[in-house]
C-alpha atoms as a PDB file:
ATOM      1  CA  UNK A   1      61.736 103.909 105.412  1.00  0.00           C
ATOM      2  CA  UNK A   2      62.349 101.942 108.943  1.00  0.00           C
ATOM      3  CA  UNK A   3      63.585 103.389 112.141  1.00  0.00           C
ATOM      4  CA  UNK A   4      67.121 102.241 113.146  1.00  0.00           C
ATOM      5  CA  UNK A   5      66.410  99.235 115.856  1.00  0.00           C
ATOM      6  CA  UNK A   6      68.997  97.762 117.643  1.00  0.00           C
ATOM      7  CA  UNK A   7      68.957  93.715 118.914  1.00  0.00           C
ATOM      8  CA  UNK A   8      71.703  92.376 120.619  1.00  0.00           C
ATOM      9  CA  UNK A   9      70.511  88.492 119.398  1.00  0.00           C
ATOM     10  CA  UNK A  10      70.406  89.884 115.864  1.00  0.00           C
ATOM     11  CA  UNK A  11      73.835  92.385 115.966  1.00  0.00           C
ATOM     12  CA  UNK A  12      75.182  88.797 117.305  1.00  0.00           C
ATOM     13  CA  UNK A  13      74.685  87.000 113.997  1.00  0.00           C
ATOM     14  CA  UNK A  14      77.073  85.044 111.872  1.00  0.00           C
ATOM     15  CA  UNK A  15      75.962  85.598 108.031  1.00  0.00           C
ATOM     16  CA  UNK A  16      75.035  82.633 105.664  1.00  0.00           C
ATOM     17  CA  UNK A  17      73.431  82.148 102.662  1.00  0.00           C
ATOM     18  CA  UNK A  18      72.641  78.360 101.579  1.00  0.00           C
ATOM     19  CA  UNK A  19      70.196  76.696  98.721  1.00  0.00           C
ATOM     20  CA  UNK A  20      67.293  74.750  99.552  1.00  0.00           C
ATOM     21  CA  UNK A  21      68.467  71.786  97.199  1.00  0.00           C
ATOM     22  CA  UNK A  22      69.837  68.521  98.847  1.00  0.00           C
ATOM     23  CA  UNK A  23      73.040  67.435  97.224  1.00  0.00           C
ATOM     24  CA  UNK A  24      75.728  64.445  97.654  1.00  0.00           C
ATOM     25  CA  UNK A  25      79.067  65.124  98.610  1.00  0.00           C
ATOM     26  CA  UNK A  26      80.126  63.555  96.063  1.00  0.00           C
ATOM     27  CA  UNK A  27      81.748  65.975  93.123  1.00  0.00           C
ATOM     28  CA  UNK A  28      79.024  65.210  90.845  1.00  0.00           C
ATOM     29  CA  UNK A  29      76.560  66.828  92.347  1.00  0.00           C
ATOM     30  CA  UNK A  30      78.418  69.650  91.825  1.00  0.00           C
ATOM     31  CA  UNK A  31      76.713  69.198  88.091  1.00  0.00           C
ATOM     32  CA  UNK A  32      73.273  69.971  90.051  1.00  0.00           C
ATOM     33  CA  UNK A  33      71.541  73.444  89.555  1.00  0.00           C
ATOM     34  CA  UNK A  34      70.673  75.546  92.787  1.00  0.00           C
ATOM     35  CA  UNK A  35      67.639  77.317  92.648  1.00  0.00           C
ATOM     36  CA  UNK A  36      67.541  80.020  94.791  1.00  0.00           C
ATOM     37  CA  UNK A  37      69.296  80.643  98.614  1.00  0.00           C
ATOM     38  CA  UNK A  38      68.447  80.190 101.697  1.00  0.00           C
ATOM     39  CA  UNK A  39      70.333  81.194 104.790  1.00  0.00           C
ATOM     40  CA  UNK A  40      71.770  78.982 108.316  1.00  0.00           C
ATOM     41  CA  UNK A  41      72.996  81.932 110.458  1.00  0.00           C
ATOM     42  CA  UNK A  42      71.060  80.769 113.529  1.00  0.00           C
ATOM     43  CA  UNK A  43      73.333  77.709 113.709  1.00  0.00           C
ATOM     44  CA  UNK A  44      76.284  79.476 113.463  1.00  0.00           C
ATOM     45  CA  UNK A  45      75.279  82.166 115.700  1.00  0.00           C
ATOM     46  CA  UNK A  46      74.458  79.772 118.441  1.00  0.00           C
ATOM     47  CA  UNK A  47      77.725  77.862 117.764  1.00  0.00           C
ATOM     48  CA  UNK A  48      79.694  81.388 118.150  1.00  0.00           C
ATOM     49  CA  UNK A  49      77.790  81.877 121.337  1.00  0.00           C
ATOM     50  CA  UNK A  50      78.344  78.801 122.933  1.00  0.00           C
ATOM     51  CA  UNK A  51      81.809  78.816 122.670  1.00  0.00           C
ATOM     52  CA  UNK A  52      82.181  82.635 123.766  1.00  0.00           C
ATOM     53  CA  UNK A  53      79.080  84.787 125.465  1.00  0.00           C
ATOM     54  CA  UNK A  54      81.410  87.493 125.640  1.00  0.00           C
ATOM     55  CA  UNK A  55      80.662  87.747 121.820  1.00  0.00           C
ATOM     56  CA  UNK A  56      77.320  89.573 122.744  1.00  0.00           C
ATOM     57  CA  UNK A  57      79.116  92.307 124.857  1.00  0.00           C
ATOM     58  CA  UNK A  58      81.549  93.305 121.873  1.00  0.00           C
ATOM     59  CA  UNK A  59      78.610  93.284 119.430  1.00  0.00           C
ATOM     60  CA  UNK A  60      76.860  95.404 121.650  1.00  0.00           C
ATOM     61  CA  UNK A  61      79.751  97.875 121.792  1.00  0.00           C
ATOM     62  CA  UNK A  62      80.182  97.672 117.994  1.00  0.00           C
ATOM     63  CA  UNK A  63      76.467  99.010 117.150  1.00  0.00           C
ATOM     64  CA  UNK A  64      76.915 101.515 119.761  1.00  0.00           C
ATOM     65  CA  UNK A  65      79.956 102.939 118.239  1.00  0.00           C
ATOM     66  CA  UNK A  66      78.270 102.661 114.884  1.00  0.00           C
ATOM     67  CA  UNK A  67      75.677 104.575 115.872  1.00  0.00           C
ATOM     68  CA  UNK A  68      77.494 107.246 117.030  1.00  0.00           C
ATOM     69  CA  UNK A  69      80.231 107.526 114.258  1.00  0.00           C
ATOM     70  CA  UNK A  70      76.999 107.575 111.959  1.00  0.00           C
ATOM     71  CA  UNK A  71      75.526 110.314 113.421  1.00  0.00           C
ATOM     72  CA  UNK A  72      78.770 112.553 114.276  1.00  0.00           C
ATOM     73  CA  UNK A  73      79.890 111.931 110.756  1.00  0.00           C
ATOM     74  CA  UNK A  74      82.879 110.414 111.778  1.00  0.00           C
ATOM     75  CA  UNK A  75      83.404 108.255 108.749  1.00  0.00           C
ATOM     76  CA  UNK A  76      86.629 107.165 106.567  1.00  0.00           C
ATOM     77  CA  UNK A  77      86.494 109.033 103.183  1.00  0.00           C
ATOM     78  CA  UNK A  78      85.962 105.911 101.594  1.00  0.00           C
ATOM     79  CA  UNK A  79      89.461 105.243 100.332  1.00  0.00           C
ATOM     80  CA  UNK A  80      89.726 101.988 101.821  1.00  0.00           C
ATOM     81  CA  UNK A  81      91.668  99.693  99.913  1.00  0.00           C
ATOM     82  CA  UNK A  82      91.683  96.127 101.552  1.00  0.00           C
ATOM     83  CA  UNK A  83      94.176  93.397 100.512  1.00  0.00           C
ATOM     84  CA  UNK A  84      92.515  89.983  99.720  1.00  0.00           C
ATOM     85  CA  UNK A  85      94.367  86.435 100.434  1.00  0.00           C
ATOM     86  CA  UNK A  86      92.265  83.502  98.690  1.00  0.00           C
ATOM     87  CA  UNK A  87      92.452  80.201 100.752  1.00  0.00           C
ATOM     88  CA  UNK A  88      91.664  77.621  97.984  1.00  0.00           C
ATOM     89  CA  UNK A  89      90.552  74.034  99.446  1.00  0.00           C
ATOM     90  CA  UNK A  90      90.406  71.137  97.249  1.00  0.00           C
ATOM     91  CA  UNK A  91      89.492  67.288  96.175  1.00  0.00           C
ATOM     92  CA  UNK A  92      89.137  67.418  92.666  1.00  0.00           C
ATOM     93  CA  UNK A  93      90.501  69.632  90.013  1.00  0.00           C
ATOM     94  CA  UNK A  94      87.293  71.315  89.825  1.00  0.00           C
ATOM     95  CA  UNK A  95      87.469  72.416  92.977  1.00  0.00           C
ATOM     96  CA  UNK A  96      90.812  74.081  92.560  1.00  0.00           C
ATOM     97  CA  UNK A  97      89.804  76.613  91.282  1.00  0.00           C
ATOM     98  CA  UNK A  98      91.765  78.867  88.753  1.00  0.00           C
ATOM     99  CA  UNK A  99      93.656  82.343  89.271  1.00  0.00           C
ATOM    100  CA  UNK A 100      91.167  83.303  86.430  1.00  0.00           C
ATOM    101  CA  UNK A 101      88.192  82.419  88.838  1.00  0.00           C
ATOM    102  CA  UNK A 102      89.674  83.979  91.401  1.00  0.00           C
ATOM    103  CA  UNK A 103      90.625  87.405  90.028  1.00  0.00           C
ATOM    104  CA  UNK A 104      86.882  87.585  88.584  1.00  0.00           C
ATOM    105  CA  UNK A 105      85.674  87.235  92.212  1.00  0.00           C
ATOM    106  CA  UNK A 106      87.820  90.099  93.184  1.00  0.00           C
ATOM    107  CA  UNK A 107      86.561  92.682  90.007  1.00  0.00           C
ATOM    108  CA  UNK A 108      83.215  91.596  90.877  1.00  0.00           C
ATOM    109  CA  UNK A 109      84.010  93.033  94.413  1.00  0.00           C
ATOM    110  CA  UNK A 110      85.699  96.199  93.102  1.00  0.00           C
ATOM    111  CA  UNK A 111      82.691  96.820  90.418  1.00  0.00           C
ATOM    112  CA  UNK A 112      79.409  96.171  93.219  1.00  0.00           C
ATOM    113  CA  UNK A 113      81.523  98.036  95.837  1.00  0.00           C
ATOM    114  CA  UNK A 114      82.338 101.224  93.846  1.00  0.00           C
ATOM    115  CA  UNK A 115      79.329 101.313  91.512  1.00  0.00           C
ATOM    116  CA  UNK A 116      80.453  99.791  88.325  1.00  0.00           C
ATOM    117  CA  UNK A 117      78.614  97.269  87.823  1.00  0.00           C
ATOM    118  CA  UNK A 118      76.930  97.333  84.548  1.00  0.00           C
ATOM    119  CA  UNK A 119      73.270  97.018  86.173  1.00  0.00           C
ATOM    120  CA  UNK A 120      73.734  99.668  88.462  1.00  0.00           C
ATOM    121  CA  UNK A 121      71.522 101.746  86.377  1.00  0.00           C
ATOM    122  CA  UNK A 122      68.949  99.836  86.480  1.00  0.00           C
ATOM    123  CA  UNK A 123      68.139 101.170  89.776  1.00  0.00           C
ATOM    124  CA  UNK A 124      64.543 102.006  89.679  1.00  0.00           C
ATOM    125  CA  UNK A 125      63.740 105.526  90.080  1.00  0.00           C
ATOM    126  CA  UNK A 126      61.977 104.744  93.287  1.00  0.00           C
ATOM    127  CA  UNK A 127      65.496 104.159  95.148  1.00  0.00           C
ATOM    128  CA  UNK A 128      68.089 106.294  92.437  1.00  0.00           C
ATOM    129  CA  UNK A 129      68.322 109.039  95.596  1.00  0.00           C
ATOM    130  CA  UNK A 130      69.954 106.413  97.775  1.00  0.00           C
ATOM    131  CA  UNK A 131      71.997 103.822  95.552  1.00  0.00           C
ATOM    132  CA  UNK A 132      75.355 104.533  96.545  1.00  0.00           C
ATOM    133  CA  UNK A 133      79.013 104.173  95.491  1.00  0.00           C
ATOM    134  CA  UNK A 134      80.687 102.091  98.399  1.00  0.00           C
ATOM    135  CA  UNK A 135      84.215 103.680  97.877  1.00  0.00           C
ATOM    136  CA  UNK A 136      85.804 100.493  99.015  1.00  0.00           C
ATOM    137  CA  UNK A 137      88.462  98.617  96.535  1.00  0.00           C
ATOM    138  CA  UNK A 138      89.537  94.881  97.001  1.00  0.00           C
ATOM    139  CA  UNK A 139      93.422  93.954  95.819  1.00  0.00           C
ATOM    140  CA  UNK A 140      94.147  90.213  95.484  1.00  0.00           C
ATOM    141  CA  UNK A 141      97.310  89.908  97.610  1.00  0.00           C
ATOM    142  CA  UNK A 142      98.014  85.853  98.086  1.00  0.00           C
ATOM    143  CA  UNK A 143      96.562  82.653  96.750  1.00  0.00           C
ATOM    144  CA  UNK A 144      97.200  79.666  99.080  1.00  0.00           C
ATOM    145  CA  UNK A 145      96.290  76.114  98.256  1.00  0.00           C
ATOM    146  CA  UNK A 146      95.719  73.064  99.903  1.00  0.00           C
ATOM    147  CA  UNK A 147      95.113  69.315  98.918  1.00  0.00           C
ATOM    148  CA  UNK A 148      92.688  67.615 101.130  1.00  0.00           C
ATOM    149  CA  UNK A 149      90.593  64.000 101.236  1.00  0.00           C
ATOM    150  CA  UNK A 150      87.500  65.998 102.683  1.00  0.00           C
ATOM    151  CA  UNK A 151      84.297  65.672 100.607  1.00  0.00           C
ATOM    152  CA  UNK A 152      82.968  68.991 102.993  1.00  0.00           C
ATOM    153  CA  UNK A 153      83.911  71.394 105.290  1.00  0.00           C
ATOM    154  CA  UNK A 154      80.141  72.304 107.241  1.00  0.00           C
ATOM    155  CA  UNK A 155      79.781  75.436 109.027  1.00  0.00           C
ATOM    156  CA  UNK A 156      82.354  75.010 112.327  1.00  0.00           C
ATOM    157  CA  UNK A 157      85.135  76.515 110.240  1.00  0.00           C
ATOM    158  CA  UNK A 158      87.301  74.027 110.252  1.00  0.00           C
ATOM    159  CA  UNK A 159      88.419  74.890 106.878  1.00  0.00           C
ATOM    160  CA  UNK A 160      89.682  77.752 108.746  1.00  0.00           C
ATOM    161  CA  UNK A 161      91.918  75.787 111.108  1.00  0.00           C
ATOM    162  CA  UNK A 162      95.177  74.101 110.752  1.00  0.00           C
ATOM    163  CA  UNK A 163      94.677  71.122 113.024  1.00  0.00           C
ATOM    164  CA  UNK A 164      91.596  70.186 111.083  1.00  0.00           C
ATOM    165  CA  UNK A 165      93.468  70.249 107.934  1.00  0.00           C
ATOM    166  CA  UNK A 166      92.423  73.630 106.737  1.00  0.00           C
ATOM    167  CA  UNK A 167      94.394  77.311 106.631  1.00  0.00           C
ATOM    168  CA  UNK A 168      94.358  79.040 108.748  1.00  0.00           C
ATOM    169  CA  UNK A 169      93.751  83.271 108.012  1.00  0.00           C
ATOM    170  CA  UNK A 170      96.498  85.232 107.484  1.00  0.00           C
ATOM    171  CA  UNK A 171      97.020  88.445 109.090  1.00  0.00           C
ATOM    172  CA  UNK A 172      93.035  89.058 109.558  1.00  0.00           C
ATOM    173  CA  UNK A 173      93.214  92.262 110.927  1.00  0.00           C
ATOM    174  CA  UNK A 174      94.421  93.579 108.165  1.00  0.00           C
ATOM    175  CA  UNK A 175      93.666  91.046 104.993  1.00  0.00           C
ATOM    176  CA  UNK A 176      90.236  89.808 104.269  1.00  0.00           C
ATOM    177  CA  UNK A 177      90.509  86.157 103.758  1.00  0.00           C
ATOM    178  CA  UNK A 178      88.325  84.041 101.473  1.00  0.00           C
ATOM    179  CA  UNK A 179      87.560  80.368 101.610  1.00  0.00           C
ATOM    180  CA  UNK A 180      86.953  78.681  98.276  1.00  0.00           C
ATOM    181  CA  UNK A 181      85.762  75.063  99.475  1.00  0.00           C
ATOM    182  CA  UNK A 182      82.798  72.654  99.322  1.00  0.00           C
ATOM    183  CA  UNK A 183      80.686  73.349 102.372  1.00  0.00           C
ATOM    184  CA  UNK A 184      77.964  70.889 102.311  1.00  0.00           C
ATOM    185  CA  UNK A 185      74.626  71.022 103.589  1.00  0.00           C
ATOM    186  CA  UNK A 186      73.197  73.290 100.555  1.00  0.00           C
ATOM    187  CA  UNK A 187      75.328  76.232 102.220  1.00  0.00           C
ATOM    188  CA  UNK A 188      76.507  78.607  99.001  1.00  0.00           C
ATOM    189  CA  UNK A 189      78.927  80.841 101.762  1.00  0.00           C
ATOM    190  CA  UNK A 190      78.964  82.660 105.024  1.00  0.00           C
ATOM    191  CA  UNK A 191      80.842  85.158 106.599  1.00  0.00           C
ATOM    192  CA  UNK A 192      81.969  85.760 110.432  1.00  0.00           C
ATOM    193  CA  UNK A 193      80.282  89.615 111.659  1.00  0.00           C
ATOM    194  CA  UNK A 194      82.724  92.075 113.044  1.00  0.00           C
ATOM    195  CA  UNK A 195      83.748  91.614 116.782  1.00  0.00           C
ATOM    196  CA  UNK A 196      84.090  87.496 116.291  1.00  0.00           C
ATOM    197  CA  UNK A 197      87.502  85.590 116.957  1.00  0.00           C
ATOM    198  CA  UNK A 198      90.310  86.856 114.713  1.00  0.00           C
ATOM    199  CA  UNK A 199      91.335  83.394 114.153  1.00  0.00           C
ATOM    200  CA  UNK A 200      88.235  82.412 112.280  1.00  0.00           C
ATOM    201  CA  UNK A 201      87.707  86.317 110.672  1.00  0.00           C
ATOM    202  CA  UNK A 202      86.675  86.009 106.834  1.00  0.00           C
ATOM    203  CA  UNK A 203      84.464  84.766 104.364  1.00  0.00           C
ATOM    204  CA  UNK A 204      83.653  81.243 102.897  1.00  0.00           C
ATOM    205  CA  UNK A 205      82.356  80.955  99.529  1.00  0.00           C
ATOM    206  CA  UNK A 206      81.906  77.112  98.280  1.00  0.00           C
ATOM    207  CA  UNK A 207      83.903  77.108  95.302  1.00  0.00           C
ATOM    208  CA  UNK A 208      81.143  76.294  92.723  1.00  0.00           C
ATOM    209  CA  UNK A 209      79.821  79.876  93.035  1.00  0.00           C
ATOM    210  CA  UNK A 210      83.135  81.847  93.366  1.00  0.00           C
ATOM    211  CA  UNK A 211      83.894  84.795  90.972  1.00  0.00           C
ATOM    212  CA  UNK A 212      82.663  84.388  87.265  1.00  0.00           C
ATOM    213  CA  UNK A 213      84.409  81.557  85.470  1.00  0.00           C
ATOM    214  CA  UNK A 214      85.573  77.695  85.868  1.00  0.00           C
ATOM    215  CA  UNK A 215      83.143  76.255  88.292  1.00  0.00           C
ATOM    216  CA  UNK A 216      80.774  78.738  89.070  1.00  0.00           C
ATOM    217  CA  UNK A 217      76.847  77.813  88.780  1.00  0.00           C
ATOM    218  CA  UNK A 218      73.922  79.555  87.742  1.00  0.00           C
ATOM    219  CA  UNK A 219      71.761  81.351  88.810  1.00  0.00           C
ATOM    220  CA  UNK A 220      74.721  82.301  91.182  1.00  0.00           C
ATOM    221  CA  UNK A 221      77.681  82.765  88.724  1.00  0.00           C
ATOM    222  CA  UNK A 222      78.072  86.423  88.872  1.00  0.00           C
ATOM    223  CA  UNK A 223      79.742  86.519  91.691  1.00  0.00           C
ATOM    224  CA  UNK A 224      76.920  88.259  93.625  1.00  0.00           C
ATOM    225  CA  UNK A 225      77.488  85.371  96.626  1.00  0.00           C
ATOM    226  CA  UNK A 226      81.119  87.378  97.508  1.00  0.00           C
ATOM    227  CA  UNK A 227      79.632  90.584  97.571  1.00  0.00           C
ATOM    228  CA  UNK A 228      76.523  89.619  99.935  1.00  0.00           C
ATOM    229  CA  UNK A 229      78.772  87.844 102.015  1.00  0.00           C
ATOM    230  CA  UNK A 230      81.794  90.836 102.215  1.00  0.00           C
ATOM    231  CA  UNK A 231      78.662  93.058 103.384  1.00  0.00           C
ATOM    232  CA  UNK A 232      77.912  90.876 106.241  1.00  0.00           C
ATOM    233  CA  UNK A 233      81.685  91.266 106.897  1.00  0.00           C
ATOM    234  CA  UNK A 234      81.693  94.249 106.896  1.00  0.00           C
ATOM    235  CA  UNK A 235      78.686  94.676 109.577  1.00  0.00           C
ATOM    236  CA  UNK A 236      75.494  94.673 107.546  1.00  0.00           C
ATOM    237  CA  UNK A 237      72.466  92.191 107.926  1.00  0.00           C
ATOM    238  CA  UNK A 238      70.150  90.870 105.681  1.00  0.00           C
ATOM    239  CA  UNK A 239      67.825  93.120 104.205  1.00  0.00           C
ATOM    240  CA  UNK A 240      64.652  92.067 106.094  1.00  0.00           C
ATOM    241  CA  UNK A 241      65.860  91.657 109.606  1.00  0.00           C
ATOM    242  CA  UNK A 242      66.240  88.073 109.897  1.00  0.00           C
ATOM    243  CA  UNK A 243      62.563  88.177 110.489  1.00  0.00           C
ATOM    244  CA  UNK A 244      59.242  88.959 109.319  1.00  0.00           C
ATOM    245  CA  UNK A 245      59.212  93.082 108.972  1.00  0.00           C
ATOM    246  CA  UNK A 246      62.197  93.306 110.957  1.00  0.00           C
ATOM    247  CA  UNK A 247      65.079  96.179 110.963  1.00  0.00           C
ATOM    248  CA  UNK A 248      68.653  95.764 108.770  1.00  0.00           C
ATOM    249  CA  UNK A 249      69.631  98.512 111.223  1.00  0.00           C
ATOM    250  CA  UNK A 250      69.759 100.784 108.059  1.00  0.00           C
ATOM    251  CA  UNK A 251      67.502 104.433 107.464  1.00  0.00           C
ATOM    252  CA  UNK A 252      67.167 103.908 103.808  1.00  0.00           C
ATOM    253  CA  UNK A 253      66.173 100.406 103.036  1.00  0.00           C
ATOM    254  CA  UNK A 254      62.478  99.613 103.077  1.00  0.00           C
ATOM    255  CA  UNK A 255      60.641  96.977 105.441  1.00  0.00           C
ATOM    256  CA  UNK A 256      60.499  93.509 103.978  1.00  0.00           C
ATOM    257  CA  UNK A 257      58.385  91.013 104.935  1.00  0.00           C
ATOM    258  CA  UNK A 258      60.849  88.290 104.657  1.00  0.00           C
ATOM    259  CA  UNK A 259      63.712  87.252 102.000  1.00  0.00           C
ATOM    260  CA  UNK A 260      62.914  87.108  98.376  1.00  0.00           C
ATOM    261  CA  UNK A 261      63.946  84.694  96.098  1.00  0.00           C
ATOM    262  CA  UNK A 262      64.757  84.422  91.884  1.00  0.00           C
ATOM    263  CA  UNK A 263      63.977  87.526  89.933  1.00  0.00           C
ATOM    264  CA  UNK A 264      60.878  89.503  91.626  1.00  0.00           C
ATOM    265  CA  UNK A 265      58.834  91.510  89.633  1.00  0.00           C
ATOM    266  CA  UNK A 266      59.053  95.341  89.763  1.00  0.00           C
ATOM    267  CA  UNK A 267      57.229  96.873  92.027  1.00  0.00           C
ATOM    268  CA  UNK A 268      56.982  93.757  94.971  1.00  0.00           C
ATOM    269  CA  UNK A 269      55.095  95.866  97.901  1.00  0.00           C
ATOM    270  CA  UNK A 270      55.499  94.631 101.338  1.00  0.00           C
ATOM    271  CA  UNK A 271      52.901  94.322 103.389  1.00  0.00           C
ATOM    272  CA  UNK A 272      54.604  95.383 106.531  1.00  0.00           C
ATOM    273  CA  UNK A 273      53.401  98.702 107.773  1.00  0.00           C
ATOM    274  CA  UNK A 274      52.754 101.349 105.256  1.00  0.00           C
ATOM    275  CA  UNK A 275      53.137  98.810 102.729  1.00  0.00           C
ATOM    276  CA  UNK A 276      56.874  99.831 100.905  1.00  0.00           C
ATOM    277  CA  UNK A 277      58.097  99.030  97.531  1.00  0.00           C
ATOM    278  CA  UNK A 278      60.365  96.116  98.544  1.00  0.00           C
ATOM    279  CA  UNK A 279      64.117  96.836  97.808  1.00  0.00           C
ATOM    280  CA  UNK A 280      64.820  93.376  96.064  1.00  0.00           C
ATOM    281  CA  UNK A 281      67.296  94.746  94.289  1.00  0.00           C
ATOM    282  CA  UNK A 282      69.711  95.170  97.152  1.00  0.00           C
ATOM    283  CA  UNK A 283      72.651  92.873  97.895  1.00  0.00           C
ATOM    284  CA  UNK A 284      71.626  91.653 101.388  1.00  0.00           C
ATOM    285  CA  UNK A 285      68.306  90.494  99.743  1.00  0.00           C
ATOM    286  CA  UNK A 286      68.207  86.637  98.793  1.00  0.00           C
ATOM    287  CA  UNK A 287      67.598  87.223  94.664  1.00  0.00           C
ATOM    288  CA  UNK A 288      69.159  86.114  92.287  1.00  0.00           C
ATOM    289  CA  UNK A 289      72.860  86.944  91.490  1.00  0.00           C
ATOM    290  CA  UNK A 290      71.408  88.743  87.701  1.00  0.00           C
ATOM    291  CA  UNK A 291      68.574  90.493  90.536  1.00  0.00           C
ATOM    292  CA  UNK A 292      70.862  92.299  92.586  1.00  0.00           C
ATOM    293  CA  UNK A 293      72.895  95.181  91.826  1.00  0.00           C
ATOM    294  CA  UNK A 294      72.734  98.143  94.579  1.00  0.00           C
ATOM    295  CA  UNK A 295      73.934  99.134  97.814  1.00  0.00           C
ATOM    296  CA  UNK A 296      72.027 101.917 100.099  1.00  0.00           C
ATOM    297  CA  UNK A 297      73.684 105.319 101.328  1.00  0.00           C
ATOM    298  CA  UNK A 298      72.788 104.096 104.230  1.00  0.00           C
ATOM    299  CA  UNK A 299      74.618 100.649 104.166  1.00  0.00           C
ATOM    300  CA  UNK A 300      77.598 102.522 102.746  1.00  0.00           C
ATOM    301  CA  UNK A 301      77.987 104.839 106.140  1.00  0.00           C
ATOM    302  CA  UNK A 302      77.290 101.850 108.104  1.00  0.00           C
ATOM    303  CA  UNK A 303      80.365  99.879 106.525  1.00  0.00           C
ATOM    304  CA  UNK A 304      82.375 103.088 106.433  1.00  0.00           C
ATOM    305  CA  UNK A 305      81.909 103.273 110.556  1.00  0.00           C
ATOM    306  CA  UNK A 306      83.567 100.216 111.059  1.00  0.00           C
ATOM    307  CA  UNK A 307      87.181 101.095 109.046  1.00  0.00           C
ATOM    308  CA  UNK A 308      87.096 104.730 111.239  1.00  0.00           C
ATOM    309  CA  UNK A 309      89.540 104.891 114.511  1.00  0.00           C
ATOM    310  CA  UNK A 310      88.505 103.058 117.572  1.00  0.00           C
ATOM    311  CA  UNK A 311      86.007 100.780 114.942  1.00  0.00           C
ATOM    312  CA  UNK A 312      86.824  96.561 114.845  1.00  0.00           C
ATOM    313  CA  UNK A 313      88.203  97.045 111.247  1.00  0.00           C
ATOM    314  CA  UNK A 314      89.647 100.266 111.831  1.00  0.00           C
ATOM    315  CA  UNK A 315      93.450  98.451 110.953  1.00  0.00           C
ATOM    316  CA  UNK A 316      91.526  98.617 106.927  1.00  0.00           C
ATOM    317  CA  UNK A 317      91.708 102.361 106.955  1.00  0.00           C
ATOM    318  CA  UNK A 318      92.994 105.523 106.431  1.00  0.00           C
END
């Protein structure tokens, strides 16, 4: 297992995951398959930055108070319960997505988040020690819609902003809000990092891959696109680092080389030093939405920190 390593360009980054298949904007492409994800956080990290340097200071504080609630054991005792409001954007029917949709995002949430998920077990042995039970529970509070002539929204969140006909978030301190929309440019969802703008706090998800039912698209129609996207909300990074045998900033998650993609085979070894069993199983991995199914110990006390007293989502807790 890795050493903790800290970065402020990489505690700095704005979480996306996006396919590598060109599409129209047109609604019927909504009728093509995407084959595996892919991820544009460097563009909206530098975005962020641009409009706010500050933004590295506050990360900076962030991980340090991480750390330290981490390692003093200062941590919420996982009854978090956080209220979800559901900002639905749309052109077509289609893309308005139903309450049935909707609700199956949120029990996917509750299920990957408190460990009952029906491939939990299949944990390998290998990792059964850390697999954890998140403790956190999701409660859909609000649906708001909204009719609009855009064929995309991009990655600028303007579906996130009034004056550029999208909703703004309500009360993000305390709600999570979701974005159900059609992003364009191959991007499946994102998700702003703790210590951004409260205006723009939540997570997009483009509505073909929200929740279980209606629209949603294999090989990403298990709602598996939420839950990787609510973890980067709530302060973890992808898996591998963001580069090649880099650092999540988690104890218990082997080095990866890089992202994987589909379903890997059982065991895929790294070849980053001491050459580790790859965790592909893991949300924060690129797989498949059928390929992932666990959450570390170790991710789970680094969520937890954030929700304790003096932590940027500490209005969530107890």
């Amino acid at each position: 297992m890795k050493k903790i390593l800290f970065s402020a360009i990489t505690a700095l980054m704005l979480f996306s995951c996006q396919n590598d298949q060109a599409e129209s904007s047109d609604s019927n492409s909504n009728l093509n398959a995407v084959s595996r994800r892919g991820c544009a956080s460097q563009q909206v990290f530098e975005a962020q930055l641009k409009a706010d340097p500050t933004l590295a200071l506050r990360m900076n504080e962030i991980e340090n108070f991480t750390k330290k609630s981490i390692l003093t054991n200062r941590l919420v005792n996982g009854k978090i319960e956080i209220p979800v409001v559901v900002n639905v954007l749309y052109r077509t029917t289609a893309q308005n997505i139903s309450l049935a949709q909707i609700q199956s995002q949120i029990d996917v949430l509750n299920k990957d988040f408190n460990a009952l998920n029906s491939d939990y077990n299949n944990v390998p042995a290998l990792f059964s020690g850390v697999k954890a039970n998140v403790g956190i529970t999701f409660v859909l509070e609000q649906v708001i819609r909204k009719s609009t002539t855009k064929t995309q929204w991009g990655t600028n969140d303007a579906m996130k902003k009034t004056a550029q006909g999208g909703i703004a978030p309500t009360s993000p301190t305390t709600k999570l809000n979701l974005w159900s929309c059609v992003i364009g440019n191959d991007i499946l969802g994102y998700a702003q990092f703790p210590g951004g703008p409260s205006s723009t706090d939540g997570v997009v998800i483009d509505y073909r891959f929200f929740g279980l039912s209606g629209a949603a698209n294999a090989p990403f129609n298990l709602g598996r696109t939420g839950t990787h996207e609510v973890g980067h909300w709530m302060n973890l990074r992808h898996i591998w680092g963001d580069a090649t045998c880099g650092s999540d900033l988690v104890s218990d998650t082997p080095t990866h080389n890089e992202e994987n993609y589909g379903v890997p085979a059982y065991p895929h070894y790294s070849t980053c030093s001491g050459t580790p069993v790859e965790m592909t199983m893991n949300y924060m991995d690129y797989t498949n939405d059928n390929a992932m199914y666990m959450f570390t110990n170790g991710q789970k006390s680094r969520m937890a920190a954030i929700f304790t007293s003096g932590g940027p989502r500490a209005a969530f807790g107890i």
